[in-house]
C-alpha atoms as a PDB file:
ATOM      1  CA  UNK A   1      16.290  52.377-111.261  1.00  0.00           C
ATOM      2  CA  UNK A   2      14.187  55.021-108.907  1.00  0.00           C
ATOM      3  CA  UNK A   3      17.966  56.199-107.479  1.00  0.00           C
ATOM      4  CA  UNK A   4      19.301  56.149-110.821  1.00  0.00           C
ATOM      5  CA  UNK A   5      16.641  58.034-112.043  1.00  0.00           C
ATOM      6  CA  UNK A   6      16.692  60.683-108.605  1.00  0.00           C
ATOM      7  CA  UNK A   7      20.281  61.225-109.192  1.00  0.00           C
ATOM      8  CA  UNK A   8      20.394  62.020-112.402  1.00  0.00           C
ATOM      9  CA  UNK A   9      17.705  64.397-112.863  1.00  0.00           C
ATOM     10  CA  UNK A  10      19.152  66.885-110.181  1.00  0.00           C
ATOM     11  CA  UNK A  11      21.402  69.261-111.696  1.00  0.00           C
ATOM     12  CA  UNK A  12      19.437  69.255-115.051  1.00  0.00           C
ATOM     13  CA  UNK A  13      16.459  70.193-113.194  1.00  0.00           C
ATOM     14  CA  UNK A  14      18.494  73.376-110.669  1.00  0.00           C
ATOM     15  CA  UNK A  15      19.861  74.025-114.605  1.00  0.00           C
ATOM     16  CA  UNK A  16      16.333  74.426-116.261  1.00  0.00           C
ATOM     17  CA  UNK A  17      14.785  76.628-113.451  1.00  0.00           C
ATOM     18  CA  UNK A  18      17.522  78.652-113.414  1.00  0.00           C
ATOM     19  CA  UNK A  19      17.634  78.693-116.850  1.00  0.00           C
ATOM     20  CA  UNK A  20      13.708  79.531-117.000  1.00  0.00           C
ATOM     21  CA  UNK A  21      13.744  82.120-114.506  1.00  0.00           C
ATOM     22  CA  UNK A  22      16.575  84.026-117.176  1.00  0.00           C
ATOM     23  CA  UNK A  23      14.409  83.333-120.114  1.00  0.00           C
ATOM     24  CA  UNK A  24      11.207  84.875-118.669  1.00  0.00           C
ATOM     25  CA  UNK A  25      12.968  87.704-117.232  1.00  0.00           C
ATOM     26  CA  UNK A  26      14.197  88.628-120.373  1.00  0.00           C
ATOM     27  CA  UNK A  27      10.951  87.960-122.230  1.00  0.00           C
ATOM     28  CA  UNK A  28       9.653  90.425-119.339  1.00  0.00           C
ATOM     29  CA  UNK A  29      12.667  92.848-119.960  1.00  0.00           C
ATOM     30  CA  UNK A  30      12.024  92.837-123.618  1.00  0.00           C
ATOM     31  CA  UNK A  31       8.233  92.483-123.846  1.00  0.00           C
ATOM     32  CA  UNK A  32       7.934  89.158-125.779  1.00  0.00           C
ATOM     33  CA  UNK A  33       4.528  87.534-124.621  1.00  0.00           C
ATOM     34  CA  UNK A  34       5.673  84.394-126.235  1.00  0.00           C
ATOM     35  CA  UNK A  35       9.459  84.362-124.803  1.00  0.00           C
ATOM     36  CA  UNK A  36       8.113  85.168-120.821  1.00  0.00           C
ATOM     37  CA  UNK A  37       5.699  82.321-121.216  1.00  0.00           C
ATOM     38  CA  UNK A  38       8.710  79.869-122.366  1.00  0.00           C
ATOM     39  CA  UNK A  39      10.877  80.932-119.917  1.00  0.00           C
ATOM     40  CA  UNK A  40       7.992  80.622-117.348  1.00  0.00           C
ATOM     41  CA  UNK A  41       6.932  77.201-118.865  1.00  0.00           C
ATOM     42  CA  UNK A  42      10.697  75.922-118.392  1.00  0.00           C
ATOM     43  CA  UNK A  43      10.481  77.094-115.093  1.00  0.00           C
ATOM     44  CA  UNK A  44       7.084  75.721-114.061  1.00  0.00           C
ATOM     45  CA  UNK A  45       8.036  72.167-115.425  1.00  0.00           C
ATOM     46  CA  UNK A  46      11.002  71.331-113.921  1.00  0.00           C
ATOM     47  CA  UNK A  47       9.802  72.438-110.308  1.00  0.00           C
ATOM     48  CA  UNK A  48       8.587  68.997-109.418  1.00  0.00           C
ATOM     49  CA  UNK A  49      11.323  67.257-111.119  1.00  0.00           C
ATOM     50  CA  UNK A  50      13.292  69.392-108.382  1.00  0.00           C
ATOM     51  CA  UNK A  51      11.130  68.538-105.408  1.00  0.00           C
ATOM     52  CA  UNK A  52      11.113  64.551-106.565  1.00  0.00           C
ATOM     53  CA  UNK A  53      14.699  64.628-106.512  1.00  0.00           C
ATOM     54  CA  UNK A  54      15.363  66.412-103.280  1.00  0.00           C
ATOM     55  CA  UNK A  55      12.672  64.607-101.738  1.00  0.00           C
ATOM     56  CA  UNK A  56      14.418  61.096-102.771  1.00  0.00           C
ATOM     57  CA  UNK A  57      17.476  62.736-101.603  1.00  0.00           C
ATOM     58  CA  UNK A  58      16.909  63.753 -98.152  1.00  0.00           C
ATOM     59  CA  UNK A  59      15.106  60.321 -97.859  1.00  0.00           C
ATOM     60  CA  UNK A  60      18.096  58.137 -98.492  1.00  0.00           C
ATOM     61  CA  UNK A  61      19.921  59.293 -94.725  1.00  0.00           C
ATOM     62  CA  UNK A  62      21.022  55.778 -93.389  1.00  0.00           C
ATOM     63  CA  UNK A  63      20.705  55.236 -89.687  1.00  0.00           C
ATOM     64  CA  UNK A  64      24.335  55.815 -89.303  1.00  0.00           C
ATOM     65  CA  UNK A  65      23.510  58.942 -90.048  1.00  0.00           C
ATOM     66  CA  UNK A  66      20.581  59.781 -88.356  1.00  0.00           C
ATOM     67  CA  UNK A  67      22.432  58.216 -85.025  1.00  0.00           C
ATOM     68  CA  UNK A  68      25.285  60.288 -85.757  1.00  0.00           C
ATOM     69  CA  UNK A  69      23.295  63.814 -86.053  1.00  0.00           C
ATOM     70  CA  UNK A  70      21.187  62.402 -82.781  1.00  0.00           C
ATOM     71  CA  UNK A  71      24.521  61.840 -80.960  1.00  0.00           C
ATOM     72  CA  UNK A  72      25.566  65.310 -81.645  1.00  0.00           C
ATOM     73  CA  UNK A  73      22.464  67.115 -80.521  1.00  0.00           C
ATOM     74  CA  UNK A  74      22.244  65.339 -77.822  1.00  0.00           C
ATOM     75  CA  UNK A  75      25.929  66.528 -76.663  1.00  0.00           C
ATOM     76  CA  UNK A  76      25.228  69.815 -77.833  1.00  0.00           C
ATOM     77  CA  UNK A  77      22.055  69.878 -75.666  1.00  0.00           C
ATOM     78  CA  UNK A  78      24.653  68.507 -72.568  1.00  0.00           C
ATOM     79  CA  UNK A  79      27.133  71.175 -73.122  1.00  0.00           C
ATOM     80  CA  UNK A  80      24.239  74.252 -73.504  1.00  0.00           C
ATOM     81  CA  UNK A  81      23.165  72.832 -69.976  1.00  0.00           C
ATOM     82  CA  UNK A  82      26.469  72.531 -68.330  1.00  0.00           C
ATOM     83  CA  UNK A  83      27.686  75.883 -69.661  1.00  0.00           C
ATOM     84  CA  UNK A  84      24.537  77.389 -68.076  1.00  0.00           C
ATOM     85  CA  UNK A  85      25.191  75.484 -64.175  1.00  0.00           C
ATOM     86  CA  UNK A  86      28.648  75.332 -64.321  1.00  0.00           C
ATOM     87  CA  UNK A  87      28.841  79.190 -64.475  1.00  0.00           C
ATOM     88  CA  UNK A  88      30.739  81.768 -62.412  1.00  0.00           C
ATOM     89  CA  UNK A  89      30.315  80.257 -58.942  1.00  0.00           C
ATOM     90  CA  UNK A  90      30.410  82.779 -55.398  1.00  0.00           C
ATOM     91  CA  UNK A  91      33.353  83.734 -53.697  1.00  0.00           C
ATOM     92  CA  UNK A  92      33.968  81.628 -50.729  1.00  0.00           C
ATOM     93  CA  UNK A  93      34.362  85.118 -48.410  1.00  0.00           C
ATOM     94  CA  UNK A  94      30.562  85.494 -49.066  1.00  0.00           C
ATOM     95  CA  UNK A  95      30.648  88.818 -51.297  1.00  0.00           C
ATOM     96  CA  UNK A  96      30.919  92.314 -50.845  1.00  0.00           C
ATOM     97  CA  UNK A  97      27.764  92.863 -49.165  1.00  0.00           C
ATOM     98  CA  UNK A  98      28.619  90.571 -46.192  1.00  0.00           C
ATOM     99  CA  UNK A  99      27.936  92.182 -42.383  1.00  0.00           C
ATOM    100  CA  UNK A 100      25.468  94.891 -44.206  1.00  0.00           C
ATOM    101  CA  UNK A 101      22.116  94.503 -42.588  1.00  0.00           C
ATOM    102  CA  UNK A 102      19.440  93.727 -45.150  1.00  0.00           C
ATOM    103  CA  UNK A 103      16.575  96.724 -45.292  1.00  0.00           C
ATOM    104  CA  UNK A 104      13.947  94.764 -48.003  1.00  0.00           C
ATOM    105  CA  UNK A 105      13.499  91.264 -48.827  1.00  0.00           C
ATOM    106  CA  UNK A 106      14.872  89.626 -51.484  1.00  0.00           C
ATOM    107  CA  UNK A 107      12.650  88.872 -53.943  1.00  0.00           C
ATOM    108  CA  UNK A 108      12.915  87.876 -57.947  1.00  0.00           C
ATOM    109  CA  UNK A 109      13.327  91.820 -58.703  1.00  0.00           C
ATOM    110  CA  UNK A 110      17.125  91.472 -57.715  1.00  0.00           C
ATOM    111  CA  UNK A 111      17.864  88.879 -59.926  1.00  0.00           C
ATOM    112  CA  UNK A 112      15.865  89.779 -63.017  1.00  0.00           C
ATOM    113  CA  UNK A 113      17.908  91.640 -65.842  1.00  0.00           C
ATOM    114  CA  UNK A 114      17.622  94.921 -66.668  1.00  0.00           C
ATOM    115  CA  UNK A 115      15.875  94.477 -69.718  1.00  0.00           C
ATOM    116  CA  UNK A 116      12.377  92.901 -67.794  1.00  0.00           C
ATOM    117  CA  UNK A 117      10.293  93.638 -66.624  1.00  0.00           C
ATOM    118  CA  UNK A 118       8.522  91.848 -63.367  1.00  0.00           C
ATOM    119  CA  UNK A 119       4.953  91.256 -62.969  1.00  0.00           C
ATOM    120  CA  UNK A 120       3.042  92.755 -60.325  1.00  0.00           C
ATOM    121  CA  UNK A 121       2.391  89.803 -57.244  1.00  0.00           C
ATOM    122  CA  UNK A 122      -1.187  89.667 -56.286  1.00  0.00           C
ATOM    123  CA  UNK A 123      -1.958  90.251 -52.733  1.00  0.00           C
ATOM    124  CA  UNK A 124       1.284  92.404 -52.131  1.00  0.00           C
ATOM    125  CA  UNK A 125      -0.555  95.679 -50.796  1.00  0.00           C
ATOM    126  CA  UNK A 126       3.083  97.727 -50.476  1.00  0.00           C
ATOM    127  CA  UNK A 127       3.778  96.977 -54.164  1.00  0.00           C
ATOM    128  CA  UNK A 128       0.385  97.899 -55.116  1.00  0.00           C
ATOM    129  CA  UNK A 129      -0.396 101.789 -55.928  1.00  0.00           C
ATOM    130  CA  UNK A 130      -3.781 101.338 -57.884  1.00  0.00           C
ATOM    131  CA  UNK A 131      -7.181 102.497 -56.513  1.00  0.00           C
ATOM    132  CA  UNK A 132      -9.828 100.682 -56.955  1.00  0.00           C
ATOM    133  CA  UNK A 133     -12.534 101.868 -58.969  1.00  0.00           C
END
């Protein structure tokens, strides 16, 4: 009876608050008092009809379901990480810089993108231009 009853008062309820919403803006569009508050009445009442309906409605999923959408998160989650390790690997000559002798150390600066920006290590007294005050 509840489903019967959840089903059936779906569209008729999307109908009246759309329908509402018209009325009062034309009552608001013509200046009739009496026609906004109808329109806004219409509207008000069939708001919970609404909610009960799509409430009962996205409460009905089946476990079927829910394993199926689980399932597919899950291997969307598995490809997201694969994408991201199995990405461009190195050239097996080493690179282009190979033989060049390194002048600083590598540090997470090389490998950061261009748009951020790196925190300042503490203890790192070449980094570190402030004076104390």
């Amino acid at each position: 009876m509840i489903r019967l009853v959840a089903r059936r008062i779906l569209m008729p309820s999307i109908a009246a608050v759309a329908v509402g919403a018209v009325i009062g803006l034309v009552g608001v569009l013509l200046g009739s008092l009496s026609i906004w508050r109808f329109g806004l009445l219409l509207t008000v009442a069939a708001i919970p009809l609404l909610c009960y309906s799509l409430i009962y409605r996205a409460l009905q999923a089946s476990d079927d379901q829910l394993a199926a959408t689980h399932r597919a998160g899950y291997q969307l989650a598995l490809f997201h990480v694969a994408e991201g390790l199995l990405g461009p690997i190195a050239p097996p000559d080493g690179g282009e810089d190979v033989g060049h002798s390194v002048t600083h150390r590598a540090g997470a600066r090389d490998y950061l993108p261009d748009n951020v920006r790196p925190l300042r290590a503490r203890g790192n007294e070449e980094d570190d231009n402030r004076k104390a005050i």
